[in-house]
Protein backbone atom coordinates (compact mmCIF):
# COMPACT_ATOMS: atom_id res chain seq x y z
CA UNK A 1 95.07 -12.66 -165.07
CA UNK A 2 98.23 -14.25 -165.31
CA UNK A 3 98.40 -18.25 -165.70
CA UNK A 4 100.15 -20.78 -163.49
CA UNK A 5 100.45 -23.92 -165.10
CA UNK A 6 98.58 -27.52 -164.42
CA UNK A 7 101.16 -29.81 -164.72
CA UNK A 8 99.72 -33.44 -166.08
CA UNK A 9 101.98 -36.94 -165.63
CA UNK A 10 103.84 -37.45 -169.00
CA UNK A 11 104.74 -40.81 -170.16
CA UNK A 12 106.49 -42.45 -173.52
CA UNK A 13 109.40 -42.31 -175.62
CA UNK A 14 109.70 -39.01 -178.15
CA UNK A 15 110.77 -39.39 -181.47
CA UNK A 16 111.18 -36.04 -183.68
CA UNK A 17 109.87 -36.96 -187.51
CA UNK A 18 111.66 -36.05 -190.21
CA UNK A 19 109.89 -34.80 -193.28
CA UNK A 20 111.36 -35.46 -196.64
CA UNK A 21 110.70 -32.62 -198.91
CA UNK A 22 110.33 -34.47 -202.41
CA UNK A 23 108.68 -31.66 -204.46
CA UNK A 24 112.14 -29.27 -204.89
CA UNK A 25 115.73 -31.05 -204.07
CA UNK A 26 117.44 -29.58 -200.86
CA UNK A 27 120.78 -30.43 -199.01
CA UNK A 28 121.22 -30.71 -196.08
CA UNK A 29 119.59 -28.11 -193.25
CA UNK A 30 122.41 -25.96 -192.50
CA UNK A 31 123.76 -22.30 -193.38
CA UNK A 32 121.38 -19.51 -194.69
CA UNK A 33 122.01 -16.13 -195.86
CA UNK A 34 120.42 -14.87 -192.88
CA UNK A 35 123.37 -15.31 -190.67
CA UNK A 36 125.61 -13.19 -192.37
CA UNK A 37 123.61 -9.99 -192.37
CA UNK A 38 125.03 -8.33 -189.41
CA UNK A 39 128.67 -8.83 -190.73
CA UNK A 40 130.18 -5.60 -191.35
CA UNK A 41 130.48 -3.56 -194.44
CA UNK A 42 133.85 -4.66 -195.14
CA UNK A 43 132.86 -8.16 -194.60
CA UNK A 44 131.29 -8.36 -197.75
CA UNK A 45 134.38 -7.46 -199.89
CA UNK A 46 136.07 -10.72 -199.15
CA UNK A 47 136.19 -13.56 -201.08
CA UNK A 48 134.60 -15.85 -198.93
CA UNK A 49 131.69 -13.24 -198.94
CA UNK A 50 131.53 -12.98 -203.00
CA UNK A 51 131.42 -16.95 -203.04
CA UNK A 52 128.73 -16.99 -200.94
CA UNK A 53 127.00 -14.59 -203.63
CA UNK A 54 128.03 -16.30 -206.34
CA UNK A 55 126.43 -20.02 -204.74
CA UNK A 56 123.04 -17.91 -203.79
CA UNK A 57 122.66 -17.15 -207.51
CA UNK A 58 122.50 -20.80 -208.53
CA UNK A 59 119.63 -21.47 -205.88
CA UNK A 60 117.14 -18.96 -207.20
CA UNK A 61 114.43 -20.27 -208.62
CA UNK A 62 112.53 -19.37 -211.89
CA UNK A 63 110.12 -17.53 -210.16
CA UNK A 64 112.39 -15.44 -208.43
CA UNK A 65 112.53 -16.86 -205.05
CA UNK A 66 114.39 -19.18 -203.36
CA UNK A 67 113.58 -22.58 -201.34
CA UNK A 68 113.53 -23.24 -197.54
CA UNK A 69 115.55 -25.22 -195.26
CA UNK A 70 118.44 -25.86 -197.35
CA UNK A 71 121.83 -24.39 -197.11
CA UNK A 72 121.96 -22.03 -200.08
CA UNK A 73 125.54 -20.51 -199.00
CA UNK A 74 128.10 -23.39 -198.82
CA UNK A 75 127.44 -24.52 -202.27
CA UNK A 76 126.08 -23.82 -205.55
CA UNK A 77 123.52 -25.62 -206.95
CA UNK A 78 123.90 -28.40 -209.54
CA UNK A 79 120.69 -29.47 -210.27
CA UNK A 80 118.14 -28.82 -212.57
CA UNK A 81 116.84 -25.25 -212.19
CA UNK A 82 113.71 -26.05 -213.17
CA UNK A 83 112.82 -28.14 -210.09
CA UNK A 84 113.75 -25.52 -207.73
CA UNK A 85 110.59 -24.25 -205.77
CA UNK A 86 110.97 -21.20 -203.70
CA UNK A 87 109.19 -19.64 -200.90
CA UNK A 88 108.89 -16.54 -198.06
CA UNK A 89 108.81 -19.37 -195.21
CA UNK A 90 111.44 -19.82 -193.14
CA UNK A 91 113.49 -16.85 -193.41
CA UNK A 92 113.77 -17.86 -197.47
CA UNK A 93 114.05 -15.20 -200.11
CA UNK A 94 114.41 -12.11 -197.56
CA UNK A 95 117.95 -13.31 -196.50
CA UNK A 96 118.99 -14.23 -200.26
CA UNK A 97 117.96 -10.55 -201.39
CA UNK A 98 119.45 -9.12 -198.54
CA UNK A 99 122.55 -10.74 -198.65
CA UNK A 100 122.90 -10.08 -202.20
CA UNK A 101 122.24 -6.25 -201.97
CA UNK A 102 124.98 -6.09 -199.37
CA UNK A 103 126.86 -7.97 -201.45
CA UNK A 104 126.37 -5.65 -204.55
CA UNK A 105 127.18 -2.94 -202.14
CA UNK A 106 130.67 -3.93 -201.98
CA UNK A 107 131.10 -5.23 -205.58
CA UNK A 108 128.72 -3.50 -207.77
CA UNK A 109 127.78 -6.20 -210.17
CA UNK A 110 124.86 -5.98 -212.29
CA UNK A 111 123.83 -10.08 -211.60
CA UNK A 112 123.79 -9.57 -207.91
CA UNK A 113 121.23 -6.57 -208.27
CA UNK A 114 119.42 -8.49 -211.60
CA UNK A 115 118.43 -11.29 -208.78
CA UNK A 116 117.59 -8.87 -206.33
CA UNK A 117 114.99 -7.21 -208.66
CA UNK A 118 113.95 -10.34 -209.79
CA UNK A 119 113.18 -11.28 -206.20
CA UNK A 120 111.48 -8.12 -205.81
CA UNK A 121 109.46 -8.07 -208.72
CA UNK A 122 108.32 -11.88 -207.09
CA UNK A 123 107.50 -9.97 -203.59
CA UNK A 124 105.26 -7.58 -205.40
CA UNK A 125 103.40 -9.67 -207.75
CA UNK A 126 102.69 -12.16 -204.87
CA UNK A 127 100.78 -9.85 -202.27
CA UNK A 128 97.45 -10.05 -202.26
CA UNK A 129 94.41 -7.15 -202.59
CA UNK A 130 93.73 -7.78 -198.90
CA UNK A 131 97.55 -7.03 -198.17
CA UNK A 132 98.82 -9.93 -196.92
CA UNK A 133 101.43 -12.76 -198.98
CA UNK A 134 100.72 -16.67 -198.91
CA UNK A 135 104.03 -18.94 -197.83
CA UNK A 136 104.61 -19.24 -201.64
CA UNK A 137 104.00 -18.11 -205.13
CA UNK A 138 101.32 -18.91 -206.71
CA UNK A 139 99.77 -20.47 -204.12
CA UNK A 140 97.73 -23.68 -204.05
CA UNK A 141 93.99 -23.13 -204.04
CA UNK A 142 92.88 -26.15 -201.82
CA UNK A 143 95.84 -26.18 -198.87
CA UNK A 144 96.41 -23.89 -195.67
CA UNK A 145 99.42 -22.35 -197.80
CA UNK A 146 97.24 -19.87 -199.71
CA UNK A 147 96.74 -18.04 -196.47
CA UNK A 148 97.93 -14.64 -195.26
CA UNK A 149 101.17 -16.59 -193.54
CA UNK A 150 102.06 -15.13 -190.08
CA UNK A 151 103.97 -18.34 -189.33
CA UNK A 152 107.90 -18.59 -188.79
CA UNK A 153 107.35 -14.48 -189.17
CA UNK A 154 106.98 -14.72 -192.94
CA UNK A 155 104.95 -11.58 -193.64
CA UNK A 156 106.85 -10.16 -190.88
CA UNK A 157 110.48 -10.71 -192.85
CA UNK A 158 109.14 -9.35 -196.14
CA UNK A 159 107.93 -6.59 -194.93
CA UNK A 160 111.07 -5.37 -193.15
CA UNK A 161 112.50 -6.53 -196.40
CA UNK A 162 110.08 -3.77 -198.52
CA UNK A 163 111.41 -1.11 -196.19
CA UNK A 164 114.47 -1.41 -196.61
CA UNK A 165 113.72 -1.89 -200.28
CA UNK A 166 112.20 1.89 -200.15
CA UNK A 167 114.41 3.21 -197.61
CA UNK A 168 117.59 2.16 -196.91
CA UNK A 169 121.05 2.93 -198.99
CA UNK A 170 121.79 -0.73 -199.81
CA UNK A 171 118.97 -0.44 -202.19
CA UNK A 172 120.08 2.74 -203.73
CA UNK A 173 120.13 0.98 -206.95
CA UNK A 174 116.52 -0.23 -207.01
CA UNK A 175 114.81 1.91 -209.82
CA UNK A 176 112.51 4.94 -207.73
CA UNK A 177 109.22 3.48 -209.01
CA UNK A 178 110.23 0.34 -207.41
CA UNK A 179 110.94 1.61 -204.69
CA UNK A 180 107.92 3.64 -204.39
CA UNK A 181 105.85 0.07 -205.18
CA UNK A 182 107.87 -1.33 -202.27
CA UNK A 183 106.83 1.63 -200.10
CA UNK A 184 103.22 0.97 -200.94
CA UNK A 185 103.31 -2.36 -200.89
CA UNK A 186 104.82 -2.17 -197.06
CA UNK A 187 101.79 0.46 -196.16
CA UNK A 188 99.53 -2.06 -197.42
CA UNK A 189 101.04 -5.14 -195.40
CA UNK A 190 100.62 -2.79 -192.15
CA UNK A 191 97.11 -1.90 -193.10
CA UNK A 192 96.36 -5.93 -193.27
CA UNK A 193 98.04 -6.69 -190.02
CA UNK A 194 95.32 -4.09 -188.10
CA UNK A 195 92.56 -5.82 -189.97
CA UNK A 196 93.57 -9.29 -189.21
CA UNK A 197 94.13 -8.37 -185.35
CA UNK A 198 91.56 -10.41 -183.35
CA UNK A 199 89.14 -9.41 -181.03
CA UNK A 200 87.83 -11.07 -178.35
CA UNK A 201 84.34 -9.97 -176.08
CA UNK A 202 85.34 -6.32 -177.62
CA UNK A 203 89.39 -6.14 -177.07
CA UNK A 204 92.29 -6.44 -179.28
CA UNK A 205 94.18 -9.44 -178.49
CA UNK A 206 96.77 -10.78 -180.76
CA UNK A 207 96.98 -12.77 -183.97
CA UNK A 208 96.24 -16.00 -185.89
CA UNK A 209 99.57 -17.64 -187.34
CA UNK A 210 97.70 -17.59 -190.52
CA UNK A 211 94.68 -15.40 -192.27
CA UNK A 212 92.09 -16.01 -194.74
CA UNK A 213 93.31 -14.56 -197.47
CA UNK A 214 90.10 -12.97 -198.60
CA UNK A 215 87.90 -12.06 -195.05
CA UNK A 216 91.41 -12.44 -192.96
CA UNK A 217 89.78 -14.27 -190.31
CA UNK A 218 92.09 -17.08 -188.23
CA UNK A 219 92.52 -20.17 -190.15
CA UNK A 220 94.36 -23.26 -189.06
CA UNK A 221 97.47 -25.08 -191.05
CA UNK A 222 98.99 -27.91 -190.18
CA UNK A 223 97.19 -30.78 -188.58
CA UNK A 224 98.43 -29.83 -184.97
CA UNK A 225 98.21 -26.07 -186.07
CA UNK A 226 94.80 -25.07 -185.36
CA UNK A 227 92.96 -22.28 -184.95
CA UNK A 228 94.04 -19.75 -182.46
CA UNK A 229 96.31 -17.02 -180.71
CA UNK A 230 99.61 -17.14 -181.45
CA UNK A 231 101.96 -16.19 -178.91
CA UNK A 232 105.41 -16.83 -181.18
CA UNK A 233 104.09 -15.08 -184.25
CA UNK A 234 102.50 -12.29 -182.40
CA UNK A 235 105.29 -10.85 -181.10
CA UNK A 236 107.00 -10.61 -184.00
CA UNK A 237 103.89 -8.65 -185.33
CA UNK A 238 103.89 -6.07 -182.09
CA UNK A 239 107.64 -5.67 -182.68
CA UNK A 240 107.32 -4.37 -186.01
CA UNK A 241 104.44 -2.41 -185.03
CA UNK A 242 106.47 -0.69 -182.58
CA UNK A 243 109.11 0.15 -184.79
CA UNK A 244 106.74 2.20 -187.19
CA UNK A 245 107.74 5.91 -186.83
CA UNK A 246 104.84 8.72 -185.62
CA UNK A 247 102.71 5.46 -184.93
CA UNK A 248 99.14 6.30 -186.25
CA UNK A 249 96.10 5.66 -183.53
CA UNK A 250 95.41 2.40 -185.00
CA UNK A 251 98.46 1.14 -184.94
CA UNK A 252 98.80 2.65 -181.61
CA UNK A 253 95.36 0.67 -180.43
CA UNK A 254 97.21 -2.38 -181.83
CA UNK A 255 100.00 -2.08 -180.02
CA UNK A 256 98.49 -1.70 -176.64
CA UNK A 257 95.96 -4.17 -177.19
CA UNK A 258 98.69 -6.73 -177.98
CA UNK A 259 100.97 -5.93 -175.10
CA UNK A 260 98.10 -6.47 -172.67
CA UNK A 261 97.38 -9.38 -174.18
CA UNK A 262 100.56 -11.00 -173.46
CA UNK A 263 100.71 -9.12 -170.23
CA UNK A 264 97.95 -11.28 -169.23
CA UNK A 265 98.52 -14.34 -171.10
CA UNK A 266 102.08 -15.44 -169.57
CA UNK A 267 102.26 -18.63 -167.58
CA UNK A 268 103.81 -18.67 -164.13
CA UNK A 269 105.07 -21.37 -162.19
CA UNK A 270 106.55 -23.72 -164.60
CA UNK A 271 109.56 -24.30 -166.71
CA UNK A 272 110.07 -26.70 -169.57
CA UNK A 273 113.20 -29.38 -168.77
CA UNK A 274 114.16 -32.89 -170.23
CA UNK A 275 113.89 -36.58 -168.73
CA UNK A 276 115.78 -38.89 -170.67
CA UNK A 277 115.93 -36.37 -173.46
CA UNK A 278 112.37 -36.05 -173.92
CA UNK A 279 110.61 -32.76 -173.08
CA UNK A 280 108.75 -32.43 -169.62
CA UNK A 281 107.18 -29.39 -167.55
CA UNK A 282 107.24 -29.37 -164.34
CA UNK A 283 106.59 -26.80 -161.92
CA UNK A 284 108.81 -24.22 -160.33
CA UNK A 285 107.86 -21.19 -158.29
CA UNK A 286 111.45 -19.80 -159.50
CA UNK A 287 111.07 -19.86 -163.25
CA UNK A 288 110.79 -16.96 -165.42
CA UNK A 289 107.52 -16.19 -167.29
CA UNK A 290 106.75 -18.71 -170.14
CA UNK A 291 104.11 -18.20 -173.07
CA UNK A 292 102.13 -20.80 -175.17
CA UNK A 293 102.71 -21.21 -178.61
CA UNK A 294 99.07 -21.33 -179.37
CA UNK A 295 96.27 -20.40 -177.01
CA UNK A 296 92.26 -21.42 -177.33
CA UNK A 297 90.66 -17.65 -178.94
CA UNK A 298 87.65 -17.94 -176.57
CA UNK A 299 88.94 -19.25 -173.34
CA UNK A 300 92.53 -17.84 -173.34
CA UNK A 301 94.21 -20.97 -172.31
CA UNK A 302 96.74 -22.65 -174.09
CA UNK A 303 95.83 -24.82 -176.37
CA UNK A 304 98.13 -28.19 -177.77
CA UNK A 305 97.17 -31.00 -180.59
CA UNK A 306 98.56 -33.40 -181.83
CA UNK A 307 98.41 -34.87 -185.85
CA UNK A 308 95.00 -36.17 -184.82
CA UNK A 309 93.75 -32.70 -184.58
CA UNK A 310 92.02 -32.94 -181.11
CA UNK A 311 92.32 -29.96 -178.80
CA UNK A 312 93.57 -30.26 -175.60
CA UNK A 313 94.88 -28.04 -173.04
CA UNK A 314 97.60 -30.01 -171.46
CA UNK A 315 100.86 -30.33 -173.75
CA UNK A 316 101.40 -33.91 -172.04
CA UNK A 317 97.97 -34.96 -173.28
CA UNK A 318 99.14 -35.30 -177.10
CA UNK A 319 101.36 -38.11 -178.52
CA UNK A 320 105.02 -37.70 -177.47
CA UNK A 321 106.42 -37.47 -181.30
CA UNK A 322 104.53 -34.05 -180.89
CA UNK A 323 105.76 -32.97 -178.25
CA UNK A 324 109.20 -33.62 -178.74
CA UNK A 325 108.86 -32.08 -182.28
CA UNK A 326 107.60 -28.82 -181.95
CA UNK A 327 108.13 -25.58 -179.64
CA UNK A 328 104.77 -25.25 -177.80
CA UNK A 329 106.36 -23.03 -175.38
CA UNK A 330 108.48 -19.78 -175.27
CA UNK A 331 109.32 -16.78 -173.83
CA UNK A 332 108.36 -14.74 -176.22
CA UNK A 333 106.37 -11.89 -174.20
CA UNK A 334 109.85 -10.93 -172.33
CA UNK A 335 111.21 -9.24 -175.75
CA UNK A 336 107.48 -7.62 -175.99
CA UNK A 337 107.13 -6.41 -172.47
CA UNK A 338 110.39 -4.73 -172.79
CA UNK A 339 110.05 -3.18 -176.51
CA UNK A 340 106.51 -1.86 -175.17
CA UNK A 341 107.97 -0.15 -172.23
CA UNK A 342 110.29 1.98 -174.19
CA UNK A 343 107.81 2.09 -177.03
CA UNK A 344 104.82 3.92 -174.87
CA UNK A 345 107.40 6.04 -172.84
CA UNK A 346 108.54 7.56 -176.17
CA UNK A 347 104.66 7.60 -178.06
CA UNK A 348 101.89 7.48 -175.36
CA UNK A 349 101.12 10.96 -173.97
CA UNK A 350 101.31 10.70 -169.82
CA UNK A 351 97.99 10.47 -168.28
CA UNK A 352 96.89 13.87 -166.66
């Protein structure tokens, strides 16, 4: 059944918090490797291109990786190598490698693909026997960032990352029995994801943003981050699902069960708008389909906390610093509902 919104009086001034990172140094938030991907080939002969290389070398980190939500492009780094702490969250490490085997595409040099193996070799050693990769490596054995890490579309990045690792010609100079890990190590990471799908009263549903690492069942992270459906990280899981070639039947059941699931779960009725540059919802008959970042695994309904950890069901009933600092809604489902209709037109056999 699809969801119109109750809308619930909102009152106070927002404020969004800014954490200070203190464990690895980081400028400031800005350019990432990621945005230069869909440059063209010839892109990445010119010397703005090759100093962007050359300043992503200086930010990886012993271990192979690179850190998070710092702009690893613009300039090298200076610091201490030693201090730098990488991590798969945020888009980190997938763009670097990616960048840098474009990069070694146009210029051939051996450091560019030395740091991509090294990256690699990180990837690999990091996954765990159930399939899935914590946020970083090694991970911590007493915080939420041991977990199988669907958040921010972590395990989703690195595994597109170990396909094209196997597959694709910008990694024609990956040695064939890493290659043939990556392959394996992608197979695996699909096999997780169909575990860690969640059922609810019988029926595939969606996903957790993170997974026990050891019986992959949902887990929470952050204290407003608790346990429950995802509708942002899901649909980054069903899209790479539906990209699979000759989808097997499980992966076909997943797919299905997850586009019904946001089928039914979207909220109608509402939009999300701004009164004195603080975030509001009010309703509107007009406004296109919205989903809930996180929704309550029993009920279905969408589910908002704030630091305190409370559940509630209204996003107006949490402090205002939350909900000014985080994206509790999306529309998430449109790019699902419209990947699943061509996806079951070309796979699903017609009904008789």
């Amino acid at each position: 059944m699809k969801r119109t919104a109750i809308i619930t009086p909102w009152i106070g001034l927002g404020f969004v918090a800014l954490a200070l990172n203190l464990i690895q140094p980081s400028p400031v938030i800005g350019a990432s490797a990621n945005q230069y991907l869909k440059k063209e080939a010839a892109w990445f002969k010119t010397p703005e291109a090759c100093r962007i290389a050359e300043n992503i070398l200086t930010w990886q980190a012993p271990a192979g990786d690179w850190p998070k939500n710092g702009d690893t492009v613009s300039q090298p780094y200076r610091g201490d190598p030693k201090l730098l702490q990488g991590t798969f969250d945020n888009g980190a490490t997938t763009g670097e490698i990616r960048y840098l085997a474009r990069a070694n595409q146009a210029a051939q040099k051996t450091r560019y693909q030395a740091a991509v193996l090294r990256g690699l070799d990180h990837i690999l050693a990091a996954q765990y026997p159930a399939g899935g990769w914590p946020q970083y490596s090694p991970p911590p054995s007493n915080t939420y960032h041991r977990y199988i890490t669907f958040n921010d579309n972590a395990m989703v990045r690195l595994l597109e990352t170990l396909r094209q690792v196997a597959a694709s010609p910008e990694f024609d100079f990956v040695d064939s029995s890493r290659r043939a890990a990556a392959q394996n190590a992608f197979d695996r990471g699909i096999a997780c994801i169909l575990k860690c799908q969640i059922r609810v009263h019988g029926q595939l549903t969606v996903w957790c943003a993170q997974h026990d690492e050891k019986d992959l069942s949902p887990r929470p992270a952050r204290k407003f981050e608790l346990v429950s459906l995802s509708g942002s990280e899901s649909a980054g899981i069903l899209h790479l699902l539906m990209s699979l070639d000759s989808p097997s039947p499980e992966v076909s059941r997943a797919v299905q069960g997850g586009a019904a699931w946001f089928a039914s779960s979207q909220i109608n009725g509402v939009r999300q708008t701004r009164r004195d540059g603080n975030k509001v919802m009010v309703a509107d008959p007009q406004a296109p389909p919205l989903w809930a970042r996180f929704y309550e695994i029993d009920t279905g309904q969408p589910l908002f906390s704030g630091r305190d950890s409370v559940p509630h069901h209204a996003l107006a009933e949490i402090e205002s610093e939350r909900i000014n600092g985080y994206a509790w809604y999306g529309s998430w489902g449109v790019s699902v509902a419209a990947d699943y209709a061509a996806w079951s037109k070309k796979w699903l056999k017609p009904t008789p």
